[in-house]
C-alpha atoms as a PDB file:
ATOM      1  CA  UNK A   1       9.684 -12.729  99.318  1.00  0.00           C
ATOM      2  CA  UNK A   2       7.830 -15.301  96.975  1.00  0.00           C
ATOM      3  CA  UNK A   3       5.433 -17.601  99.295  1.00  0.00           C
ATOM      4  CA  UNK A   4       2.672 -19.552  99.157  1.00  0.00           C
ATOM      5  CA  UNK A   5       1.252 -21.945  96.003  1.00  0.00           C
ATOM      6  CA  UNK A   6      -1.186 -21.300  93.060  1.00  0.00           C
ATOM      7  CA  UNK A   7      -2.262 -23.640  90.739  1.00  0.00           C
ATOM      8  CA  UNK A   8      -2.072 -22.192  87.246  1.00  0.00           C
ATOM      9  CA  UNK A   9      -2.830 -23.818  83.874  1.00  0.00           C
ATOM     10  CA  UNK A  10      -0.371 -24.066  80.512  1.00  0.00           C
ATOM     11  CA  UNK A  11      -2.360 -22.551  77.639  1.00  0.00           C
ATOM     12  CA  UNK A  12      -1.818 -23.645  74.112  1.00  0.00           C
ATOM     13  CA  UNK A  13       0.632 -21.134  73.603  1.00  0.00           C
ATOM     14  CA  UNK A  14       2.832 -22.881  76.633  1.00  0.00           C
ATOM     15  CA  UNK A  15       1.748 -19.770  78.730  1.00  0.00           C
ATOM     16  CA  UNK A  16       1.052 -19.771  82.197  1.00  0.00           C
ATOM     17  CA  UNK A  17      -0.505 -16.817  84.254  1.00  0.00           C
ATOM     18  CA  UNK A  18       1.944 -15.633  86.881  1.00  0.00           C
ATOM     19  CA  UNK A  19      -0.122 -14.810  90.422  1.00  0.00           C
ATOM     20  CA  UNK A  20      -0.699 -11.564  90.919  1.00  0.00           C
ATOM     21  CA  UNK A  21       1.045 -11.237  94.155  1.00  0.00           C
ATOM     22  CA  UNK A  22       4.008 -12.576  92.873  1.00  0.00           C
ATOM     23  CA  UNK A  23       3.955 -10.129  89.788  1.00  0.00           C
ATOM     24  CA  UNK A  24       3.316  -7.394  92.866  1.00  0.00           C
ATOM     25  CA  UNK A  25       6.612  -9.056  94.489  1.00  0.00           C
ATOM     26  CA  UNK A  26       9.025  -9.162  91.527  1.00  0.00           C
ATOM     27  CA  UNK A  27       7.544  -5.693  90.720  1.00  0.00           C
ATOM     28  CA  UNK A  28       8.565  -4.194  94.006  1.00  0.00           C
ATOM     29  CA  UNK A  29      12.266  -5.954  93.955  1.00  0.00           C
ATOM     30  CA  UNK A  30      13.367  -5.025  90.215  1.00  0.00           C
ATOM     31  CA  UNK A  31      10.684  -2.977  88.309  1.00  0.00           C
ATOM     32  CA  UNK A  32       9.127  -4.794  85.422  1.00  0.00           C
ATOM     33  CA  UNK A  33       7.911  -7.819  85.629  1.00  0.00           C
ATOM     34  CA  UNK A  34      10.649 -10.089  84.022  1.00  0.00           C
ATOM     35  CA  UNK A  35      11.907 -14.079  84.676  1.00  0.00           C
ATOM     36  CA  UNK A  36      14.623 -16.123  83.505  1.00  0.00           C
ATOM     37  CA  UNK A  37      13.995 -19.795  84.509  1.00  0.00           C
ATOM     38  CA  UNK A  38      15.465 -23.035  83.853  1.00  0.00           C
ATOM     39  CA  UNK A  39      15.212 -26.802  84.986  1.00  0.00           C
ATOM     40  CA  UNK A  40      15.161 -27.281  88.930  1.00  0.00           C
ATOM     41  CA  UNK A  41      15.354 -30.346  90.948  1.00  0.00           C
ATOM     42  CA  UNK A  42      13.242 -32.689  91.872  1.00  0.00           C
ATOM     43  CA  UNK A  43      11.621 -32.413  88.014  1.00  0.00           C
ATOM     44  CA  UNK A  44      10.632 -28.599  88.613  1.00  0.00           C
ATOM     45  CA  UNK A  45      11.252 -25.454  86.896  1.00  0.00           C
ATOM     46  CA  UNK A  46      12.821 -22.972  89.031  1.00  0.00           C
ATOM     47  CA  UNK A  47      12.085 -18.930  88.212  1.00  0.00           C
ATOM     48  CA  UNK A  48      14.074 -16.000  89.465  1.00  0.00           C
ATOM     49  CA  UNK A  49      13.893 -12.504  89.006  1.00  0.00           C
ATOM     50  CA  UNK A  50      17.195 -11.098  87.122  1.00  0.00           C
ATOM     51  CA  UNK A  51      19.048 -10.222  89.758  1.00  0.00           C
ATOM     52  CA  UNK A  52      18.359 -13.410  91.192  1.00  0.00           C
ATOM     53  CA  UNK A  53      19.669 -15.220  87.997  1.00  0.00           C
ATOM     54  CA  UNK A  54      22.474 -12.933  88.559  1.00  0.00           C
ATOM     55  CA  UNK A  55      23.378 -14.244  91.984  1.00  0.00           C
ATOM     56  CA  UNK A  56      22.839 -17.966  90.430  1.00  0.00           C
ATOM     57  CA  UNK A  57      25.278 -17.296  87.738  1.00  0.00           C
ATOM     58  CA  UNK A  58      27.625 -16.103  90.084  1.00  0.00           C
ATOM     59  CA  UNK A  59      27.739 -19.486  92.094  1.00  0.00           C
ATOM     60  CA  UNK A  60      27.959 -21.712  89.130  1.00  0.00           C
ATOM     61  CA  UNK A  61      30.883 -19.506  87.963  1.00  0.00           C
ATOM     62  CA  UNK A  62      32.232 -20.193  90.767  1.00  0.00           C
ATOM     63  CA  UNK A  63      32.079 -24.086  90.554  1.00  0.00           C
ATOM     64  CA  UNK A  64      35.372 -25.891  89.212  1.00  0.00           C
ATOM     65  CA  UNK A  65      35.062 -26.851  86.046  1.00  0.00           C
ATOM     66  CA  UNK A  66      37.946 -28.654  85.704  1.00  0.00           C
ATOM     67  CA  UNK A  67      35.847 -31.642  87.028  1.00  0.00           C
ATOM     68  CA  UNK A  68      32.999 -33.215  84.770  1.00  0.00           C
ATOM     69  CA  UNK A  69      30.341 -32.713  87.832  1.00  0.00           C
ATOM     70  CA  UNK A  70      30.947 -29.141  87.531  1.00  0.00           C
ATOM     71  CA  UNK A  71      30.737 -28.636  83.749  1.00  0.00           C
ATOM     72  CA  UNK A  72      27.346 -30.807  83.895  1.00  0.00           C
ATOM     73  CA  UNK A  73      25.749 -28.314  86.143  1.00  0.00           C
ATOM     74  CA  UNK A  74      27.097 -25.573  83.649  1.00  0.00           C
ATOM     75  CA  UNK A  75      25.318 -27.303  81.047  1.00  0.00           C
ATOM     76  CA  UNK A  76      22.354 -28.205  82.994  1.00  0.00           C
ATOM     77  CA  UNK A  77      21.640 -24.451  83.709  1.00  0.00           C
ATOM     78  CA  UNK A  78      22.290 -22.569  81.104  1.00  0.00           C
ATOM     79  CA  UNK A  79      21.244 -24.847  78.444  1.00  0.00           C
ATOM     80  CA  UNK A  80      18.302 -25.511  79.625  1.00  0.00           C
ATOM     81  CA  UNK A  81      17.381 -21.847  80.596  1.00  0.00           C
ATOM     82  CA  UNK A  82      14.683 -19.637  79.038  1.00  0.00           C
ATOM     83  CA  UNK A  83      13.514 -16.117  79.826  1.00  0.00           C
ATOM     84  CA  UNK A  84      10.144 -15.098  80.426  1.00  0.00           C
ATOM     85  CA  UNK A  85       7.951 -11.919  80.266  1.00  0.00           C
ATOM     86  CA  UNK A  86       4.406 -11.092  82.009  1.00  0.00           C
ATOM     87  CA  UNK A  87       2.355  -9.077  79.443  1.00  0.00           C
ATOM     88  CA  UNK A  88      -0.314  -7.139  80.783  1.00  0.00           C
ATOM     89  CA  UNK A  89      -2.856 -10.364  81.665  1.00  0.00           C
ATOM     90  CA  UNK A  90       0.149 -11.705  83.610  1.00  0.00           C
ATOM     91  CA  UNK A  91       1.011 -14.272  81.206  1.00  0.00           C
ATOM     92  CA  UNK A  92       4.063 -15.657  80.655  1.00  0.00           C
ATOM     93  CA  UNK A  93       5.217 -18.271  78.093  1.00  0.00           C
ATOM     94  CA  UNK A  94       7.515 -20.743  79.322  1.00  0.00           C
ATOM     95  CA  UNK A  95       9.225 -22.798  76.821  1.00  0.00           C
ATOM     96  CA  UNK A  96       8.282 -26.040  75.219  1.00  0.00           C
ATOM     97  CA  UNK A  97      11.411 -28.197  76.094  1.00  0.00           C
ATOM     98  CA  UNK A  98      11.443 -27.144  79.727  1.00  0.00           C
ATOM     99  CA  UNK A  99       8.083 -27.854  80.442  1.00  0.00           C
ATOM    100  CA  UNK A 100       8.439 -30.868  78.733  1.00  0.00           C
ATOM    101  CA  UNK A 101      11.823 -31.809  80.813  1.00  0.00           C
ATOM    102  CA  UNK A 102       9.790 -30.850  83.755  1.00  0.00           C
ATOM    103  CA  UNK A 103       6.614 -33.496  82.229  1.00  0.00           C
ATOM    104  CA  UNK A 104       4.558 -30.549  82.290  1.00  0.00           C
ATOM    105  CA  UNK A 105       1.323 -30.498  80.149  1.00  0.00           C
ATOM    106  CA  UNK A 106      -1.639 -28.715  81.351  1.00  0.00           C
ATOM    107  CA  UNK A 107      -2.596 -28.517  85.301  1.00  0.00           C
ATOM    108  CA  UNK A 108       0.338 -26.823  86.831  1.00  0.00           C
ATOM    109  CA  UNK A 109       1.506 -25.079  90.363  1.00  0.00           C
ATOM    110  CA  UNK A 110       3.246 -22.023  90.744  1.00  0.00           C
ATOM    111  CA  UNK A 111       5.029 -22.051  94.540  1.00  0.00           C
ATOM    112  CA  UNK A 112       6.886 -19.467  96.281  1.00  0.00           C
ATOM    113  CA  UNK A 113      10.110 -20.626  97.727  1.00  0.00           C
ATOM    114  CA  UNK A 114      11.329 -17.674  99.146  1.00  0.00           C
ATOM    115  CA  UNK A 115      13.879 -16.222  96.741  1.00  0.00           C
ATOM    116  CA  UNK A 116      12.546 -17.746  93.784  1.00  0.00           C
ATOM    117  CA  UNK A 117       9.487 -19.623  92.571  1.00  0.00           C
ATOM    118  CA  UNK A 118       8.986 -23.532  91.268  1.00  0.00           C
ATOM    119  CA  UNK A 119       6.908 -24.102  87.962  1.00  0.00           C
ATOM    120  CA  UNK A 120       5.589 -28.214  88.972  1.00  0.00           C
ATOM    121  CA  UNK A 121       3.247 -30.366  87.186  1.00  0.00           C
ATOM    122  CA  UNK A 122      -0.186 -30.117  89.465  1.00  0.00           C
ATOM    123  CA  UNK A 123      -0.069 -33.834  90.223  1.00  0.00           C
ATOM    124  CA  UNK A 124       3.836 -34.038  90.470  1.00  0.00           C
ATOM    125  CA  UNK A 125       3.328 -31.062  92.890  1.00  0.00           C
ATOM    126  CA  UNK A 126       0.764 -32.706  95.025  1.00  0.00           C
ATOM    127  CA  UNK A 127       2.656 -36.239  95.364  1.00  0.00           C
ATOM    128  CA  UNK A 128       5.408 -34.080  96.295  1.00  0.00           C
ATOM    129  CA  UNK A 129       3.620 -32.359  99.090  1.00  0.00           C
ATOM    130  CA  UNK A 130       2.510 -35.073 100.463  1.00  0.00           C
ATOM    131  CA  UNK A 131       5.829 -36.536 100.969  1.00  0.00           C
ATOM    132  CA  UNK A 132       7.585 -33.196 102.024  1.00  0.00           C
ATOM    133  CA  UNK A 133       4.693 -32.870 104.500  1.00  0.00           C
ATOM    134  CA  UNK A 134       5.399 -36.171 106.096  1.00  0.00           C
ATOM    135  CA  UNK A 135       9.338 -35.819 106.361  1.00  0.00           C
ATOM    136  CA  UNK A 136       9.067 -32.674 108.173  1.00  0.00           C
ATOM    137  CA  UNK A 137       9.799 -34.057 111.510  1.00  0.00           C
ATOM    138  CA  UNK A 138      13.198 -35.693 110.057  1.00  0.00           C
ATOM    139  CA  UNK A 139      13.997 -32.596 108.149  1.00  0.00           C
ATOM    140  CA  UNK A 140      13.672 -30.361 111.250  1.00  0.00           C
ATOM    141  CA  UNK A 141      15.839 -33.018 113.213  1.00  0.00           C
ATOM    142  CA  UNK A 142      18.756 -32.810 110.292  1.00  0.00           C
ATOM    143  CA  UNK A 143      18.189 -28.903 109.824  1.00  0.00           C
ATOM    144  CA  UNK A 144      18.037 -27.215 113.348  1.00  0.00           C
ATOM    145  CA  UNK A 145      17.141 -24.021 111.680  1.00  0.00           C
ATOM    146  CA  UNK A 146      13.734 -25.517 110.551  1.00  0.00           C
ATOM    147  CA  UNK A 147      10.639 -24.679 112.247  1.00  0.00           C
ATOM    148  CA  UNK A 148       9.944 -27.288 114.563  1.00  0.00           C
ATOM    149  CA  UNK A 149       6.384 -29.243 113.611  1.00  0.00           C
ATOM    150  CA  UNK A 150       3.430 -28.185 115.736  1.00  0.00           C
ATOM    151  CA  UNK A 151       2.429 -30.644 118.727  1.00  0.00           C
ATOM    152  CA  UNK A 152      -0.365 -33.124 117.612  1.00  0.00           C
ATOM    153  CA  UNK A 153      -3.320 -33.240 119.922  1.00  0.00           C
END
């Protein structure tokens, strides 16, 4: 399970340095240390392992196409995926239009989010903490499987 957050920086290559203990993590699920990664929400990149992408694939396959909303998210995806390889310093080079999509230029965050990992823009990441931080108590009201927050003193 990816978890936790690291911030990372984009070389001039468009490389960023995967954390070790996710490299240890992918390693352990599927062998070498591979990604295929495309544009997430909330002006992310999201990165799964390939049998993760697999699993992905399979649920937009799965979404009607026969409606506009479903051929976008086709689109979205795919066209805007990218696959990406640690060498041996853990670097992996993520490509030039998503990080730009993403409005990703130097300072960057690598989070775990369970099943996958988020590529953010340091700053974008940090503004988006912050909010996510103070909506907890609504989240965990509108998702009863969330942790509930601790008690304040």
């Amino acid at each position: 399970m990816f978890i936790g957050e690291y911030e990372t920086s984009v070389d001039d290559k468009g490389r960023i340095i995967v954390p070790a203990r996710f490299r240890e993590v992918a390693r352990a699920l599927e062998g070498p240390v591979g990604f295929m990664m495309t544009l997430g929400e909330e002006n992310c990149i999201t990165i799964y392992t390939p049998n993760q992408w697999k699993a992905l694939q399979a649920r937009v396959s799965s979404v009607p196409r026969n409606r506009e909303s479903g051929r976008r998210l086709c689109r979205r995806v795919y066209t805007q995926a990218g696959e990406g390889v640690c060498d041996r310093q853990g670097r992996m080079r993520v490509p030039a239009p998503l990080l730009a999509a993403a409005g990703i230029t130097r300072e960057a965050v690598v989070a775990g989010v369970g099943d996958f990992l988020e590529l953010w823009g340091r700053d974008a990441w940090r503004a988006y903490k912050e909010d996510m931080l103070k909506t907890r108590v609504s989240d965990a009201e509108e998702q009863p499987w969330c942790p509930p927050s601790p008690p304040t003193s």
